[in-house]
Protein backbone atom coordinates (compact mmCIF):
# COMPACT_ATOMS: atom_id res chain seq x y z
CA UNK A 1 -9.01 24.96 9.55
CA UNK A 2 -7.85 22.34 11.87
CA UNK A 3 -4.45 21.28 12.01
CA UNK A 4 -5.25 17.63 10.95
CA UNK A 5 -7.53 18.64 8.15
CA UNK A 6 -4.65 20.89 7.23
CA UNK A 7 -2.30 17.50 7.40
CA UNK A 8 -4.58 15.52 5.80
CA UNK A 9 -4.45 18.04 2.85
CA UNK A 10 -0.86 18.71 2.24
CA UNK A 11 -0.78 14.70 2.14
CA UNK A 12 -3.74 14.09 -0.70
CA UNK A 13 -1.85 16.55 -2.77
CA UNK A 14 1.59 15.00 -1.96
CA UNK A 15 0.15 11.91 -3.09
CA UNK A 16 -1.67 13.31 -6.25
CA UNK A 17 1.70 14.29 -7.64
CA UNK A 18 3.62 11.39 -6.98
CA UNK A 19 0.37 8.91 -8.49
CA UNK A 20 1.50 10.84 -11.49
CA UNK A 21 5.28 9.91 -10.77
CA UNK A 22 3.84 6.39 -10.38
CA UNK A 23 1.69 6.24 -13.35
CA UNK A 24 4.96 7.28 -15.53
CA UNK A 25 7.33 4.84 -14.10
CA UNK A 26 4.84 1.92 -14.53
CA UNK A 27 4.03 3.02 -18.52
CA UNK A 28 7.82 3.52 -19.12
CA UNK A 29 8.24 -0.23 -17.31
CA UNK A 30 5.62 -1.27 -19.89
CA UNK A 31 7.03 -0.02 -22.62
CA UNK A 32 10.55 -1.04 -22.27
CA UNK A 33 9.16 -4.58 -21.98
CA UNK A 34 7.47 -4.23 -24.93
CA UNK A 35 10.27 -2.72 -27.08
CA UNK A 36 13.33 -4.05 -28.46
CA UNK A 37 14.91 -2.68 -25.30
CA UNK A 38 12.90 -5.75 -23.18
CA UNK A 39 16.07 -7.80 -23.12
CA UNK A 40 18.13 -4.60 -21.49
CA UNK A 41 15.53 -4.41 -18.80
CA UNK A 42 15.49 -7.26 -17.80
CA UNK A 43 19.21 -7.55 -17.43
CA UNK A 44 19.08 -4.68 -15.70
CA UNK A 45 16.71 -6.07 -13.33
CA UNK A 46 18.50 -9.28 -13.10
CA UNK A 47 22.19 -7.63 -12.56
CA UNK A 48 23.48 -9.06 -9.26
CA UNK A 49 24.67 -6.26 -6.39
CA UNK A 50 26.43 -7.80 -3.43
CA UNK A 51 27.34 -5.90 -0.36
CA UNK A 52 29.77 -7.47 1.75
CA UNK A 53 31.57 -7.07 4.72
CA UNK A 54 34.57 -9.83 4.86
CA UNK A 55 33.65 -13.01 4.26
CA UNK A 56 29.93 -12.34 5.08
CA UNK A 57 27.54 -10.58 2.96
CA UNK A 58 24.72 -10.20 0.67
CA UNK A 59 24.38 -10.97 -3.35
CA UNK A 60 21.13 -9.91 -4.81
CA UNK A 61 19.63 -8.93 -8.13
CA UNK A 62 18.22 -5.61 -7.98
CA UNK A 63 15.22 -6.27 -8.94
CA UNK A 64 15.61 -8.33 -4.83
CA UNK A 65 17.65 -5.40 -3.73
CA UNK A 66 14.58 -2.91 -4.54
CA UNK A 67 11.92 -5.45 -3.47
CA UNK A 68 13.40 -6.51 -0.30
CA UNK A 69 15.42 -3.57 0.71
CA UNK A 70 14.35 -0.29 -1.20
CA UNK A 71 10.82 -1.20 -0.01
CA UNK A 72 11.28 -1.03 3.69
CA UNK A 73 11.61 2.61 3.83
CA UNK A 74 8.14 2.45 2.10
CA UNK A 75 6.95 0.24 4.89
CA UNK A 76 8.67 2.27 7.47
CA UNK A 77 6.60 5.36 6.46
CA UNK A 78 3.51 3.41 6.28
CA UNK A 79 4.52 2.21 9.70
CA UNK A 80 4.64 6.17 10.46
CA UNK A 81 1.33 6.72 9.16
CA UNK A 82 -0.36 4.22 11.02
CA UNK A 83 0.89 5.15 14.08
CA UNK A 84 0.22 8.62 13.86
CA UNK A 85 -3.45 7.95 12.44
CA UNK A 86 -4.30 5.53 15.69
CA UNK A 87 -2.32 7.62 18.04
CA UNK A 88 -3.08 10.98 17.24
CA UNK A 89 -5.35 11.32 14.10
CA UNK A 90 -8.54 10.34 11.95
CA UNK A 91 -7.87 6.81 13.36
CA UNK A 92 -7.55 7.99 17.14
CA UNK A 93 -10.98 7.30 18.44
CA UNK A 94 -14.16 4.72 17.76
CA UNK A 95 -16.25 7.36 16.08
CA UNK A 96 -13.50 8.56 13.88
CA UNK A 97 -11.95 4.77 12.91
CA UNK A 98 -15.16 2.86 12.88
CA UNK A 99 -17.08 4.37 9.29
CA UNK A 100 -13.25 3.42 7.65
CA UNK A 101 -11.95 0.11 9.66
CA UNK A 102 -15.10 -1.68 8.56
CA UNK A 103 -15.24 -0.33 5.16
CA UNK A 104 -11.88 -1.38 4.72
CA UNK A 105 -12.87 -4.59 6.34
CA UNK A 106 -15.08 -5.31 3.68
CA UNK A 107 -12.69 -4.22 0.80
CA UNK A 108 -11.08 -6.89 2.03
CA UNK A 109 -13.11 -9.78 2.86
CA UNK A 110 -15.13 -9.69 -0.43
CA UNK A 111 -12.22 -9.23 -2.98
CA UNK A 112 -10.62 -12.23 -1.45
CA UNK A 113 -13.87 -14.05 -1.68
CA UNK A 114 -14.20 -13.36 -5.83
CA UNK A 115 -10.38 -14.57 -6.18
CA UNK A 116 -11.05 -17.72 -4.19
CA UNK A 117 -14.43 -18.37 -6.31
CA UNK A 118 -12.79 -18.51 -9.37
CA UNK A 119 -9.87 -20.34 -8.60
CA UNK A 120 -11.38 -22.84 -6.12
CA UNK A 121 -10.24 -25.79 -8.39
CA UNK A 122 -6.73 -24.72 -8.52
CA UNK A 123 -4.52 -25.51 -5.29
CA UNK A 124 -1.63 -23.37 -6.34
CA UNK A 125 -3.95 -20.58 -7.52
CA UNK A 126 -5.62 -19.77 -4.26
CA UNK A 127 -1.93 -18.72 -2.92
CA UNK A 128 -3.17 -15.23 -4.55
CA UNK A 129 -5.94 -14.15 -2.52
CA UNK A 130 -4.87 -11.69 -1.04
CA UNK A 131 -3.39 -10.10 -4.09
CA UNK A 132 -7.15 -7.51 -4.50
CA UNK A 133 -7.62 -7.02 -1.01
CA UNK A 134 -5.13 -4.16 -1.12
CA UNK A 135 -5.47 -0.03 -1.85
CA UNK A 136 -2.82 2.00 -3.59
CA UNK A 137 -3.27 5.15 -1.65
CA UNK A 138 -0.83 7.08 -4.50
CA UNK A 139 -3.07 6.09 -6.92
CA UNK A 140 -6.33 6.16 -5.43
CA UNK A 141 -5.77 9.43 -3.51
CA UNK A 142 -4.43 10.84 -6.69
CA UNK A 143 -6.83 10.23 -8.84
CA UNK A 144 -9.49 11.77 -6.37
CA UNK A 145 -7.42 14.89 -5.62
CA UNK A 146 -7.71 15.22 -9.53
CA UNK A 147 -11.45 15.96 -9.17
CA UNK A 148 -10.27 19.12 -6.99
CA UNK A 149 -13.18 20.79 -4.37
CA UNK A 150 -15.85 19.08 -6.67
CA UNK A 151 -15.63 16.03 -3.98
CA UNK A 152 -15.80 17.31 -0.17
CA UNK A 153 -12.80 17.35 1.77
CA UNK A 154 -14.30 14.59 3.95
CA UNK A 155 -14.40 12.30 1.76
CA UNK A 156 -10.70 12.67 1.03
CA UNK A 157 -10.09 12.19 4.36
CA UNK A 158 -12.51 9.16 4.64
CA UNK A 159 -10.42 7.33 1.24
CA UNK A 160 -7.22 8.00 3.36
CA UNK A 161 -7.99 6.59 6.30
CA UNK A 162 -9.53 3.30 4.24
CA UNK A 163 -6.44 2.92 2.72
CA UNK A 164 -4.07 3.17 6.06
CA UNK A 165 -6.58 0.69 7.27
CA UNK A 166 -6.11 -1.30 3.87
CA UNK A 167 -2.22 -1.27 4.49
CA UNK A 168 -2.70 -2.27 8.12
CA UNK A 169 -4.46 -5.10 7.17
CA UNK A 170 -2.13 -5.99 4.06
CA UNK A 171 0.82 -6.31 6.34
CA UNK A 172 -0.72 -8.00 9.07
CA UNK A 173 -2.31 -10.94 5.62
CA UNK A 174 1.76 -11.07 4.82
CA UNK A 175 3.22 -11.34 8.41
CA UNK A 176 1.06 -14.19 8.78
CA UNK A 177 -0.04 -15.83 5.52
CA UNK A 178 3.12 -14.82 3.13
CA UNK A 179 6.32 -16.49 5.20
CA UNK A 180 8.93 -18.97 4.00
CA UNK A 181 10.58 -21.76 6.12
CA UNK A 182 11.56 -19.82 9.67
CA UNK A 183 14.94 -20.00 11.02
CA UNK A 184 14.22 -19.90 14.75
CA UNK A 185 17.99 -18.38 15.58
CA UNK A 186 17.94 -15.05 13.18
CA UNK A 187 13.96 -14.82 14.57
CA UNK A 188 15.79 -14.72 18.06
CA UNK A 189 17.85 -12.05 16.97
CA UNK A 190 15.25 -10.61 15.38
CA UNK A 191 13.55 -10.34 18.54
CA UNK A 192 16.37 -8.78 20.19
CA UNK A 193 16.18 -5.83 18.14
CA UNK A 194 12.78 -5.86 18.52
CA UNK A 195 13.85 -5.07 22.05
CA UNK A 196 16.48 -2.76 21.85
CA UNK A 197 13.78 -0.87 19.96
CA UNK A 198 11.13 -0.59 22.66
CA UNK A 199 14.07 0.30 25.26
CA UNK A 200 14.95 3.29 22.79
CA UNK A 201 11.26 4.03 23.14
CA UNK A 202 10.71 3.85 26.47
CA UNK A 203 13.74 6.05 27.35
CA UNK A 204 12.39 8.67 24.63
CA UNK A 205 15.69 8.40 22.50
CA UNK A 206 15.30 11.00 19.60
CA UNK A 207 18.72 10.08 17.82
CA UNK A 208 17.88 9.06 14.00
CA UNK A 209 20.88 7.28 13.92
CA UNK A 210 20.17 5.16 16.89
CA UNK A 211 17.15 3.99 15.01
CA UNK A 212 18.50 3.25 12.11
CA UNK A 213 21.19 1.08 12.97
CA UNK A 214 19.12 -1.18 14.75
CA UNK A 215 16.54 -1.43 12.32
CA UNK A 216 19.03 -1.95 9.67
CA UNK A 217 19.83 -5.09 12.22
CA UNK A 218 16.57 -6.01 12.75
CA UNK A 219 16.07 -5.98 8.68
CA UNK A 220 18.85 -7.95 8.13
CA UNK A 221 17.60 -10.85 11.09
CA UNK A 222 14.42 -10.96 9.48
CA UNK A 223 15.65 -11.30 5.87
CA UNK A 224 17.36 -14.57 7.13
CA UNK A 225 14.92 -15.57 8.90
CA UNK A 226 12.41 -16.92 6.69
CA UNK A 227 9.66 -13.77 7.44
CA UNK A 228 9.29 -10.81 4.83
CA UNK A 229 12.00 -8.67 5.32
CA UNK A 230 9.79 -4.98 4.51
CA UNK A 231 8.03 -6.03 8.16
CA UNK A 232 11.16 -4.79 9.85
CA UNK A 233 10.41 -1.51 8.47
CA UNK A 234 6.68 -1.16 10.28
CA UNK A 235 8.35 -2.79 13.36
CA UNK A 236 11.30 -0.18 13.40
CA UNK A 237 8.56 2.84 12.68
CA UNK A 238 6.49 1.38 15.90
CA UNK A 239 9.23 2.49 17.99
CA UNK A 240 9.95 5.82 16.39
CA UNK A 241 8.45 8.14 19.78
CA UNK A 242 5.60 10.30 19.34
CA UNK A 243 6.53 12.36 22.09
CA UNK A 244 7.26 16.55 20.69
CA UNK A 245 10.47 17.44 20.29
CA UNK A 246 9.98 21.31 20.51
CA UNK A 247 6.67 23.39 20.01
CA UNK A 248 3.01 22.62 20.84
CA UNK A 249 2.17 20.85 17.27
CA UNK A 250 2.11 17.28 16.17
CA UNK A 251 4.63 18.37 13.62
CA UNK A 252 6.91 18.70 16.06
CA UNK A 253 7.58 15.22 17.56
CA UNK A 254 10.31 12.98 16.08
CA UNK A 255 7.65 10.95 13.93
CA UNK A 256 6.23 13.32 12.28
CA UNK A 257 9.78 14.96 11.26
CA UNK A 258 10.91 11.77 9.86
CA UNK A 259 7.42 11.07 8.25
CA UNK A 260 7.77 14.46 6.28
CA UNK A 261 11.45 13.86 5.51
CA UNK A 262 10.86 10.62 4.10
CA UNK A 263 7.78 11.62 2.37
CA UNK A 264 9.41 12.91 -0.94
CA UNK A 265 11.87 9.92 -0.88
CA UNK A 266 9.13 7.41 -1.13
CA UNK A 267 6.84 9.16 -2.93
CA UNK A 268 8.84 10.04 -5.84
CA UNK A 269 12.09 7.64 -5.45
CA UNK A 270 10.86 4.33 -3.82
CA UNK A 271 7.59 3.83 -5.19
CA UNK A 272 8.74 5.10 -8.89
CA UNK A 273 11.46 2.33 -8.40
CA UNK A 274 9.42 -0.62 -7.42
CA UNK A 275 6.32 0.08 -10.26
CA UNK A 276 9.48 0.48 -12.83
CA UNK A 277 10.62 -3.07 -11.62
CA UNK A 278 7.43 -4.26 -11.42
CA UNK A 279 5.40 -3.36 -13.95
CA UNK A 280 7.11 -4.22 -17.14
CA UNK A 281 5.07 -7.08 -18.49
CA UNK A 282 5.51 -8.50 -22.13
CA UNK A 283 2.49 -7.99 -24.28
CA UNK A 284 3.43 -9.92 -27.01
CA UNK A 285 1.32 -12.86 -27.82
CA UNK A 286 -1.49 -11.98 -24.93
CA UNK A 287 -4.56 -13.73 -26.09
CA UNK A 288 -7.76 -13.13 -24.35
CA UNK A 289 -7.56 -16.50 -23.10
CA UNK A 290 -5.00 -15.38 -21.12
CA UNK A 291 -6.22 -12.09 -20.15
CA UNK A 292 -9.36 -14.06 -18.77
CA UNK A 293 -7.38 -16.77 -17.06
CA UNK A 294 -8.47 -17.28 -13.92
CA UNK A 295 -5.57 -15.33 -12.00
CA UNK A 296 -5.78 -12.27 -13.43
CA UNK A 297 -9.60 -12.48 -13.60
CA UNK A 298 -9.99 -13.27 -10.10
CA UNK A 299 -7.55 -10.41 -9.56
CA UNK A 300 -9.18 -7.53 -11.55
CA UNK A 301 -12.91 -8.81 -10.66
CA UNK A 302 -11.11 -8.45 -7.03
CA UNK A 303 -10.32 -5.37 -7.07
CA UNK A 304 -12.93 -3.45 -9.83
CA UNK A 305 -16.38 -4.99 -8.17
CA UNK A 306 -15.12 -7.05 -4.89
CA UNK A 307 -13.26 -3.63 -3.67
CA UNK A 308 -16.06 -1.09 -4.05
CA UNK A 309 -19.50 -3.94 -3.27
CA UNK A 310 -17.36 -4.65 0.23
CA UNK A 311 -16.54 -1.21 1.15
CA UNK A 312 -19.71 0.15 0.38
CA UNK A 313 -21.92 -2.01 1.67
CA UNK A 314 -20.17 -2.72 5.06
CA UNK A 315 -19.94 1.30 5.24
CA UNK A 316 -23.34 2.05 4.49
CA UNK A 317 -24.31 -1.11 7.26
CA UNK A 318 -22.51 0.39 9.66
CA UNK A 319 -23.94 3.79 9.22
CA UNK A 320 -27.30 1.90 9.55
CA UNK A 321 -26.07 0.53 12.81
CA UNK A 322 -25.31 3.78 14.08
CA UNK A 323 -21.28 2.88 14.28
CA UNK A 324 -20.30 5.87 11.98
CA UNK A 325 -21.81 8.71 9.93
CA UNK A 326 -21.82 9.28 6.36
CA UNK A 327 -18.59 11.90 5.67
CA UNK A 328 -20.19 14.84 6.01
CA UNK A 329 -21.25 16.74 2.70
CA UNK A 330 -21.30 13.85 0.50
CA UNK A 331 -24.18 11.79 -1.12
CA UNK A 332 -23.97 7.84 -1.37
CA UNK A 333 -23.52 7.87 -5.02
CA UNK A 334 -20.21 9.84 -4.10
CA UNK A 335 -19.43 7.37 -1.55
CA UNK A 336 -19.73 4.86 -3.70
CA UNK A 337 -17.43 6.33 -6.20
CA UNK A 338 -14.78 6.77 -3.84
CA UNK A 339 -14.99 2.79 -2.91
CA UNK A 340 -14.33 2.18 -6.78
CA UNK A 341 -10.86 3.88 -6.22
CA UNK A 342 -10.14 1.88 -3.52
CA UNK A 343 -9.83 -0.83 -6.18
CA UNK A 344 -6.81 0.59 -7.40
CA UNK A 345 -4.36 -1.91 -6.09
CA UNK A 346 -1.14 -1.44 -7.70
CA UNK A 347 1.50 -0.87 -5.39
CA UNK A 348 0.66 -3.40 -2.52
CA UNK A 349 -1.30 -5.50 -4.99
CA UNK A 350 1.82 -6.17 -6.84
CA UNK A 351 3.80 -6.66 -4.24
CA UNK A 352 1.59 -9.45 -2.32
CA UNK A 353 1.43 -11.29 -5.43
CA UNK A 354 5.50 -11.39 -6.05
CA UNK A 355 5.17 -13.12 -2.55
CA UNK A 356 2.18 -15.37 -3.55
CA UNK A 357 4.03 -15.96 -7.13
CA UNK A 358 7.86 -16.09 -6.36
CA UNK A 359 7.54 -18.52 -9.56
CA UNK A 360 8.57 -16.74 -13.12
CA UNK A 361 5.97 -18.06 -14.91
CA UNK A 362 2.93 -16.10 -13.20
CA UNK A 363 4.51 -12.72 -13.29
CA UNK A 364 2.58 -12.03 -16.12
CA UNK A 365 -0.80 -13.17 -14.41
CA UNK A 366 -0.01 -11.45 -11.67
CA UNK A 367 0.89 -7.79 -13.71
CA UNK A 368 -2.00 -8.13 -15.83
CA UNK A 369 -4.53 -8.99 -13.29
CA UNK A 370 -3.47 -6.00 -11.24
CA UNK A 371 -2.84 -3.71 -13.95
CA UNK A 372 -6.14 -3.97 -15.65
CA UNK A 373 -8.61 -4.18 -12.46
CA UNK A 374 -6.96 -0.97 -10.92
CA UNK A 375 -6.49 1.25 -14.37
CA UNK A 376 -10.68 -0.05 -14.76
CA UNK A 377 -10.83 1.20 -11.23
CA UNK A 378 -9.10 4.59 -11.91
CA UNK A 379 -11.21 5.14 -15.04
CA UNK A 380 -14.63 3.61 -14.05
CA UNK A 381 -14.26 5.96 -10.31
CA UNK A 382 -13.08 8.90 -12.12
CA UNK A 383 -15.81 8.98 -14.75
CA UNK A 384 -18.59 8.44 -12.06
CA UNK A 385 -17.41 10.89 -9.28
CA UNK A 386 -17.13 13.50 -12.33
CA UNK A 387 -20.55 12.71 -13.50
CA UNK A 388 -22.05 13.12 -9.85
CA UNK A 389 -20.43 16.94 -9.57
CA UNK A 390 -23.51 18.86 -9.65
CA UNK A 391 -24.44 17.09 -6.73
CA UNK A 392 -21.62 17.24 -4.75
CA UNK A 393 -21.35 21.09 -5.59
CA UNK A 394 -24.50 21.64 -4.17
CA UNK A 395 -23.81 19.76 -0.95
CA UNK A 396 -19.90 21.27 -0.12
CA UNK A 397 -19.24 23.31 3.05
């Protein structure tokens, strides 16, 4: 076995654990804010933490705090990832990028489409688009590494790379579509660090620390500055150098340490965090007028039919074309099934629609939307790819 498949392994079972971490933080969310404990949550979310050095410094709630600072190091190891993945791995060449870049394409493109048909009368509503174009590879990688060797290990592989992809494209839709008022001098600084970063780069400078301390600069230019502050994070893990520290491997170069240090952190700390900040949503007095509104409707249809009709059908057209092959060993009915879980959205959903939403009063459109289409999406994929096991026994390597 190869030393990417072997990779591409340890991650889907990395990430099949800590969808189970996830899952758990984002019932216990939901329960506390359906308890008599709700009003304790959300002062706990709302308590104000201020870091300050003189007469300059920072006062956030923590719910901010994990949102706008916790979640960089998630971005920073997505940054990782993606670099890796178009540098060195299943994203490193035509063949092996095109069956998942336009699959992914199309996850996104007709999820956005279903949102803005249903909301097309409603201004403020069509700020949300975005919110089912995303993939929660935790989840969605989970859930498949649930259904063990019964799915081939391409296809794994193939829902991995989609959801990179997804991620890509779900920082690039909030770089450019999800920005407040810019302030032109903290960009400039910004930009600075942005620099320093590639001159760290270019000289091959392996010290962690170095790294850090001007990302944590960067961060802090581009929290003032009007752009999403996470995006430091993917800038910062742009410059982290590929180039091998020691040893022959791709473990061995300073990416890939820091992308299997960090690793546990996100997966079971970060992520954990942000779903138990995130997720809580008040039941009480849900009607299903509301739960058929039409932001959380266009969110859910988004992600449970726009997600897998967009993926699949741009995958199996570009098979047709002759861009890509199907992954080898599996059926279409499988690949299908594995384009349902890419409607799992959670993570990035939920995040993309607190910076759609920044108003209170559609939190709750927002959670429910995103809850219901990806927990359909778990369910509905799960049931389907189990179902279709015969079949994919017959066809493994």
């Amino acid at each position: 076995m190869s030393g990417k498949l072997q990779g591409a392994l340890k991650f889907v079972h990395h990430e099949a654990a800590g969808g189970i971490v996830l899952l758990f933080a984002a019932v216990v969310a939901l329960l506390l804010a359906n308890s008599p404990l709700a009003a304790t949550y959300d002062a706990l979310l709302h308590t104000h933490v201020s870091v300050r050095v003189g007469e300059h410094g920072l006062d956030k709630s923590l719910l901010h705090w994990i949102n706008d600072g916790l979640m960089v190091v998630f971005f920073f190891l997505v940054g990782l990832e993606i670099k890796r993945e178009l540098v060195e791995g299943e994203l490193s060449s035509f063949k092996q990028a095109a069956l998942p870049a336009i699959a992914a394409l199309g996850g996104m493109i007709v999820p956005a489409l279903i949102y803005i048909a249903i909301n097309a009368d409603n201004a403020v509503a069509l700020r949300g688009w975005a919110i089912p174009t995303a993939t929660d590879i935790a989840f969605a990688v989970g859930v498949l590494a649930l259904l063990g060797s019964r799915i081939p290990v391409s296809l794994k592989i193939f829902l991995l790379a989609l959801a990179i992809i997804d991620d890509l494209g779900a920082i690039i839709i909030i770089a450019v579509f999800y920005t407040a008022n810019l302030s032109l001098t903290a960009l400039s600084l910004a930009a600075l660090g942005v620099v320093a970063l590639a001159i760290l780069n270019l000289r091959n400078v392996t010290s962690t620390a170095a790294y850090v301390l001007v990302g944590a600069f960067v961060w802090l230019c581009v929290l003032k500055s009007g752009v999403h502050a996470t995006l430091a994070g993917v800038v910062t893990a742009f410059a982290i150098p590929l180039t091998r520290i020691g040893g022959d491997s791709a473990s061995d170069s300073m990416a890939a340490r820091l992308q299997d240090a960090l690793h546990p952190w996100v997966t079971f700390g970060v992520l954990p965090a942000f779903a138990f900040a995130n997720a809580g949503v008040s039941l009480a007095g849900l009607t299903v007028e509301q739960l058929f509104a039409p932001i959380p409707l266009g969110i859910a249809l988004g992600l449970l039919i726009g997600k897998p009709i967009g993926a699949f059908t741009f995958a199996r057209a570009a098979i047709a074309l002759g861009l890509g092959t199907r992954p080898e060993g599996s059926t279409w009915s499988q690949l299908f099934g594995v384009t349902i879980l890419a409607g799992i959205g959670f993570t990035m959903s939920l995040f993309i629609g607190m910076l759609a939403f920044p108003e209170p009063e559609h939190a709750a459109d927002i959670r429910i939307g995103v809850l219901a289409g990806s927990v359909c999406a778990a369910v509905i994929g799960y049931i389907l790819l189990s179902r279709l096991q015969p079949a994919a026994s017959s066809r493994q390597n």
